[in-house]
Protein backbone atom coordinates (compact mmCIF):
# COMPACT_ATOMS: atom_id res chain seq x y z
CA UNK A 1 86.10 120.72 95.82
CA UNK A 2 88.17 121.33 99.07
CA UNK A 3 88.26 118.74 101.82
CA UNK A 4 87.94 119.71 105.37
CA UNK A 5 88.97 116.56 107.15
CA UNK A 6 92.00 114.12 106.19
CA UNK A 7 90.06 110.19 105.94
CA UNK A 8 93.39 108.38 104.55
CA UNK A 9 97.57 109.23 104.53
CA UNK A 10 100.00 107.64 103.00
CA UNK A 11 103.42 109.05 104.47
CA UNK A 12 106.66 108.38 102.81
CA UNK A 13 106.01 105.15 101.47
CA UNK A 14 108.79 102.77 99.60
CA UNK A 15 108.65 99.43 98.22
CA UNK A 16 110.99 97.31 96.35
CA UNK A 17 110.83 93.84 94.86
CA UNK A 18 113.92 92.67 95.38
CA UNK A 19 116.60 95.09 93.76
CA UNK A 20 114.11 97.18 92.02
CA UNK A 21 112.55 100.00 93.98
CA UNK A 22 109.00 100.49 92.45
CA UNK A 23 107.52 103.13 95.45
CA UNK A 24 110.34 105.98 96.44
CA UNK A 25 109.07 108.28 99.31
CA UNK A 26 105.44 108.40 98.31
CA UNK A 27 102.87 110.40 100.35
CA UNK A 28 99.72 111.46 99.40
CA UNK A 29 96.14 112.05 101.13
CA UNK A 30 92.22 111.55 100.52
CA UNK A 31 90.24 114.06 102.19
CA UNK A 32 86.74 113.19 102.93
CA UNK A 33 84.59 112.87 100.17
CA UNK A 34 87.30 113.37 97.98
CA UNK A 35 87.44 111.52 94.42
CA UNK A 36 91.41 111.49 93.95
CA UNK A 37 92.74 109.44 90.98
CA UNK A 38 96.19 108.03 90.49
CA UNK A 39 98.07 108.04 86.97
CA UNK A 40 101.05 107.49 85.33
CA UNK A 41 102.79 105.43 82.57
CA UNK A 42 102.73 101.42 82.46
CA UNK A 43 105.23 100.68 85.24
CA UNK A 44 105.08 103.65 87.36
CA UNK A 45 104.00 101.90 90.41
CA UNK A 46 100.27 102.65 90.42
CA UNK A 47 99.55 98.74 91.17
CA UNK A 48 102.34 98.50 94.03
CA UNK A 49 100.51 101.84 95.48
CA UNK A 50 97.39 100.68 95.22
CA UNK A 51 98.01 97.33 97.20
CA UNK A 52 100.51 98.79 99.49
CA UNK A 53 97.19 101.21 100.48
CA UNK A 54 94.83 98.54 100.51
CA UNK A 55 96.52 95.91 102.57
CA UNK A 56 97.31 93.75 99.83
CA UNK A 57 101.04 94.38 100.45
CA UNK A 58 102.91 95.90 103.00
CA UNK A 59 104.79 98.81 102.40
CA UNK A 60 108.92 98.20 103.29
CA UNK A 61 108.98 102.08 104.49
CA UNK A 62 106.49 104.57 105.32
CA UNK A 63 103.04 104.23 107.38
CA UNK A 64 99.22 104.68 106.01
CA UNK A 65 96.96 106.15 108.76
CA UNK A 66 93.16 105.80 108.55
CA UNK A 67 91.45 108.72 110.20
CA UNK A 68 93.28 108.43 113.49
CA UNK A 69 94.47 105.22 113.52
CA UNK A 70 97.58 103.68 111.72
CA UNK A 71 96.78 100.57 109.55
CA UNK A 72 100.07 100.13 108.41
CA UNK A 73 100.72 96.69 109.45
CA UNK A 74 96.94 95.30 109.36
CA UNK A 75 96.05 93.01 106.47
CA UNK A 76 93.81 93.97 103.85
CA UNK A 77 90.86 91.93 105.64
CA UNK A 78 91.34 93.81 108.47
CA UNK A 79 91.26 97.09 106.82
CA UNK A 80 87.80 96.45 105.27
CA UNK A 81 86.70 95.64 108.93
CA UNK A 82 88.13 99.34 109.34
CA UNK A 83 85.80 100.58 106.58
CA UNK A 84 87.89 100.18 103.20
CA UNK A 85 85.78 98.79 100.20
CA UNK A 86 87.86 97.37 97.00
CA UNK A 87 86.80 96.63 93.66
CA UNK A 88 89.11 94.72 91.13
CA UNK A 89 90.66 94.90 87.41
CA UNK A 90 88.85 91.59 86.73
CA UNK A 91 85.19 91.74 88.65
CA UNK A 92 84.69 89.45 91.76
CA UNK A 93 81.39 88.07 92.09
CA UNK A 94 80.14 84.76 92.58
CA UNK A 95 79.25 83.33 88.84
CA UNK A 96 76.85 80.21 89.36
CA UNK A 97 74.91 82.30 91.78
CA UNK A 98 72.06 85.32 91.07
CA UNK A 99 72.74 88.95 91.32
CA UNK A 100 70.15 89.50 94.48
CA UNK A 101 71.56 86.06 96.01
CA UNK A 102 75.14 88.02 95.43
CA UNK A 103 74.09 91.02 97.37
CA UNK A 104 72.33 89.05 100.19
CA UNK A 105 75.80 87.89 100.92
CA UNK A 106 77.51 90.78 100.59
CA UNK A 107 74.90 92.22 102.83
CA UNK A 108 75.00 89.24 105.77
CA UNK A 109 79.39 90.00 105.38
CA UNK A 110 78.29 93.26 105.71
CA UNK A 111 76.41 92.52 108.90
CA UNK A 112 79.18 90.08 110.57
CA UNK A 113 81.38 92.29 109.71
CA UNK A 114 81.86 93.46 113.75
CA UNK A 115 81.35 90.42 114.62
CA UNK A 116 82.16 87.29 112.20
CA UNK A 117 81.09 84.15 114.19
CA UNK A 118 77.85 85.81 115.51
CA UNK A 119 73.87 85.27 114.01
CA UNK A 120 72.31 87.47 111.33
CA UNK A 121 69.35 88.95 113.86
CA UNK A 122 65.54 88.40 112.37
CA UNK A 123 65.51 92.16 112.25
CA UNK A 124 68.68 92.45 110.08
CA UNK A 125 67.68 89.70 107.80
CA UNK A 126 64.31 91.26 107.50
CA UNK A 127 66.23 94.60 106.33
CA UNK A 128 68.23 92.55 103.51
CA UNK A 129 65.18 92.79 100.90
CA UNK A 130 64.86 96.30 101.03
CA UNK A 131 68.66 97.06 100.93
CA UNK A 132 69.40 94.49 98.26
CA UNK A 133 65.94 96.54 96.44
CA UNK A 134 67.94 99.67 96.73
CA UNK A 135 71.45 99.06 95.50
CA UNK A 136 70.09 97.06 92.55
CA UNK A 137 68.48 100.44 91.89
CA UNK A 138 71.55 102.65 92.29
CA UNK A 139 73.14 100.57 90.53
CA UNK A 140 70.58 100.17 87.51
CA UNK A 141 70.40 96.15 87.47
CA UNK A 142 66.85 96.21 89.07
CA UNK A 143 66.10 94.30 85.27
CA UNK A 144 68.33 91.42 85.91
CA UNK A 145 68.24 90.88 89.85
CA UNK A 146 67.35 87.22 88.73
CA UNK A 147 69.46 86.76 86.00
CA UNK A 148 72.63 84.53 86.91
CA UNK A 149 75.98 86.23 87.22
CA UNK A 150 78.26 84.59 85.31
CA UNK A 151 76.29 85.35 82.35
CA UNK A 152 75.93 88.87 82.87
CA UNK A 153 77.48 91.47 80.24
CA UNK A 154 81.25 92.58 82.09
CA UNK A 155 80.14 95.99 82.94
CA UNK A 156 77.33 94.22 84.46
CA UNK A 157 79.54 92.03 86.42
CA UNK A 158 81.54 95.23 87.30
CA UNK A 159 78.27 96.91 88.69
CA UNK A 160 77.81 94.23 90.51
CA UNK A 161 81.02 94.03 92.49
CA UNK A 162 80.40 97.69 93.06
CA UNK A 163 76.99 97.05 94.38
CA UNK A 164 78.61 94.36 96.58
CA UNK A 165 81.45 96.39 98.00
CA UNK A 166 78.65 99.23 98.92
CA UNK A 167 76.60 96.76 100.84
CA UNK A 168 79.72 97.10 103.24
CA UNK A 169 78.92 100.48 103.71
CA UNK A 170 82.31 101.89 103.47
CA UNK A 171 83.87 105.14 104.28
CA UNK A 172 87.07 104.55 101.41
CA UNK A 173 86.13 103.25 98.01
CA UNK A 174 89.05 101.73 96.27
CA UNK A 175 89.08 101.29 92.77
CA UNK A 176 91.81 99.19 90.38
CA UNK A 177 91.07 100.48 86.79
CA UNK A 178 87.25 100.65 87.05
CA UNK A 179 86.34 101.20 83.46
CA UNK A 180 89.17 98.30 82.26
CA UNK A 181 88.27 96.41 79.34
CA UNK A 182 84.43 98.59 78.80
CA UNK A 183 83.09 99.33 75.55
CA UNK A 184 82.97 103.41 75.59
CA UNK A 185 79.50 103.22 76.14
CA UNK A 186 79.85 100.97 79.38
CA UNK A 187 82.77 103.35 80.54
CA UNK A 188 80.33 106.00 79.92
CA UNK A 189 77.56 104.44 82.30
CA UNK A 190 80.40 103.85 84.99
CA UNK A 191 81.54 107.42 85.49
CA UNK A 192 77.71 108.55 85.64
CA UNK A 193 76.92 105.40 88.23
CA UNK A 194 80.18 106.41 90.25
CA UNK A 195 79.57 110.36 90.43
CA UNK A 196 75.83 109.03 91.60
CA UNK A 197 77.09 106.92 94.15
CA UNK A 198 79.74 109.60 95.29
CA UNK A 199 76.62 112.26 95.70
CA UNK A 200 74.50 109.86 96.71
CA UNK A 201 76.82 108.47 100.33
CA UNK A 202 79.58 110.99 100.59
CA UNK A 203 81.90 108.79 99.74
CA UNK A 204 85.85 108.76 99.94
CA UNK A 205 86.96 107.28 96.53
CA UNK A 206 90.70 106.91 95.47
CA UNK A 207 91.29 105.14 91.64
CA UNK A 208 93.91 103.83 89.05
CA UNK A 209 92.80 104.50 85.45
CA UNK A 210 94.08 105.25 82.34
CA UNK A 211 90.68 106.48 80.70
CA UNK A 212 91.85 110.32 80.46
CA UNK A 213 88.27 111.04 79.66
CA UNK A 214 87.03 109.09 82.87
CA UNK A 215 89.90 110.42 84.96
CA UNK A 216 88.91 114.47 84.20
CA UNK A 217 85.23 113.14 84.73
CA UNK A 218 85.53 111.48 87.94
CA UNK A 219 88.62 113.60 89.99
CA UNK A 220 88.43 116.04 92.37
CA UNK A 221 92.37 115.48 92.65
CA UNK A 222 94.90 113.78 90.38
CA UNK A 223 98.49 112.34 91.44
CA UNK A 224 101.14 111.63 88.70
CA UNK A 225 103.60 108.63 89.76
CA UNK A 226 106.51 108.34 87.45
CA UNK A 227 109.10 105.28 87.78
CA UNK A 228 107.66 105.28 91.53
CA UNK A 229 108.15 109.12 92.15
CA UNK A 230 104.96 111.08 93.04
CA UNK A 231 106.01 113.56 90.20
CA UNK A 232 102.64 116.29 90.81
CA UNK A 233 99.31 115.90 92.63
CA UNK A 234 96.82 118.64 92.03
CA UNK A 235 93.23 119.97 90.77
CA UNK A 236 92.29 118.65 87.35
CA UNK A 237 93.10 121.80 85.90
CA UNK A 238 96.61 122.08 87.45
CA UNK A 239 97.65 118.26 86.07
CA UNK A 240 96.71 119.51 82.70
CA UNK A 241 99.00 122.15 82.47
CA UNK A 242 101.76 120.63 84.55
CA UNK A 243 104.80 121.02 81.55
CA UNK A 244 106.04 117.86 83.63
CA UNK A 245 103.47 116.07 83.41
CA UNK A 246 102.29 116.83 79.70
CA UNK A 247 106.36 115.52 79.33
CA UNK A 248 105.97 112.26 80.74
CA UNK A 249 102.84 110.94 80.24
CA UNK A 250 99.98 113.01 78.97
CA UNK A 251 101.51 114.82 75.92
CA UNK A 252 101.82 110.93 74.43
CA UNK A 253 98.26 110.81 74.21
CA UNK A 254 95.19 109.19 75.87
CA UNK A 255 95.74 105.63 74.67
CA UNK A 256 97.20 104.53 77.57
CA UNK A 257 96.06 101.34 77.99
């Protein structure tokens, strides 16, 4: 894959907690429906990167533009008004409640998102059913649309966030270590359910994961941060035989966990 159009750049980003610098002149990009995954040893700085991109923390250097506009200073609830989506290590959802009452919130947040003090129109509300019909079938839990969340399998609960986060409709997909904690065979059914939903909307998806197997599977482009240093960022191909890279962290082997 070659993007055309830059959606998201990160430009010389640092961040320290207090004396220990954990981000050192970072940059990277996501092109437009780009899947570009972020490794590196325990430690590296993948976390700080990831919330320093999301909002979640602010960056002491360095600026993040989104398309034209720089986000750098807006909060990570303002950035999802801007078009971000985030999933989590550990999956959000609301337990007590069922997985189509789950996505009919996410879809009504979805709706206020322009616009968060305003009605849900009869004509949007109307629309819900047929939305909520179609990510429950994207995302294969059709079965258990009635089933209670909290009692759902994990990578249940993980397809659920996802289906919640794509009711926003957004342009970025952000995702913290989307296979963590899956049996293989639940790993398995994520890649295949997030190479669907990347062919199926276009999407912009940037990831931390240690999976090697799910990293090759999913990446159009792979970054290498090492003690906070983006160390190589290239096609699959080239981070496989980067001698660097096979150094620090790949030539120790794929249990990375």
């Amino acid at each position: 894959m070659s993007p055309t159009t830059t959606l998201l750049e990160a430009r010389a980003l640092d961040k320290s907690y207090g004396r220990i610098r954990v981000l050192r002149d970072v940059s990277l990009t996501i092109g437009t429906g780009e899947s570009h995954v972020v490794i590196g040893p325990n430690g590296a700085g993948k976390t700080t990167l990831f919330k320093v991109l999301t909002g979640e923390l602010h960056a002491d250097r360095g600026t993040v533009h989104f398309g034209a506009t720089d986000v750098t200073r807006m909060s990570a609830h303002q950035r999802i008004h801007r078009g971000f989506g985030r999933t989590f290590q550990v999956a959000k959802v609301f337990p007590r409640l069922s997985v189509e009452d789950n996505l009919r919130i996410a879809l009504e947040a979805g709706v206020r998102r322009g616009n968060p003090i305003g009605r849900v129109s009869r004509a949007d509300a109307a629309g819900f059913a047929e939305k909520a019909e179609r990510l429950l079938a994207d995302t294969g839990l059709a079965a258990q649309r009635d089933a209670v969340s909290g009692a759902l399998a994990y990578g249940d609960r993980k397809r659920l966030e996802m289906a919640m986060v794509l009711a926003l409709e957004p342009a970025v997909l952000f995702l913290d270590e989307p296979t963590a904690g899956m049996s293989a065979a639940e790993r398995q059914a994520t890649v295949r359910l997030l190479q669907q939903v990347k062919r199926q909307r276009s999407l912009s998806m940037l990831m931390t994961e240690h999976d090697m197997a799910v990293v090759f599977g999913l990446a159009d482009r792979i970054s290498v941060l090492h003690y906070g240093q983006l160390i190589a960022s290239g096609t699959p191909e080239q981070i496989r035989n980067d001698e660097r890279v096979k150094e620090v962290y790949l030539g120790d082997g794929d249990d990375h966990a």
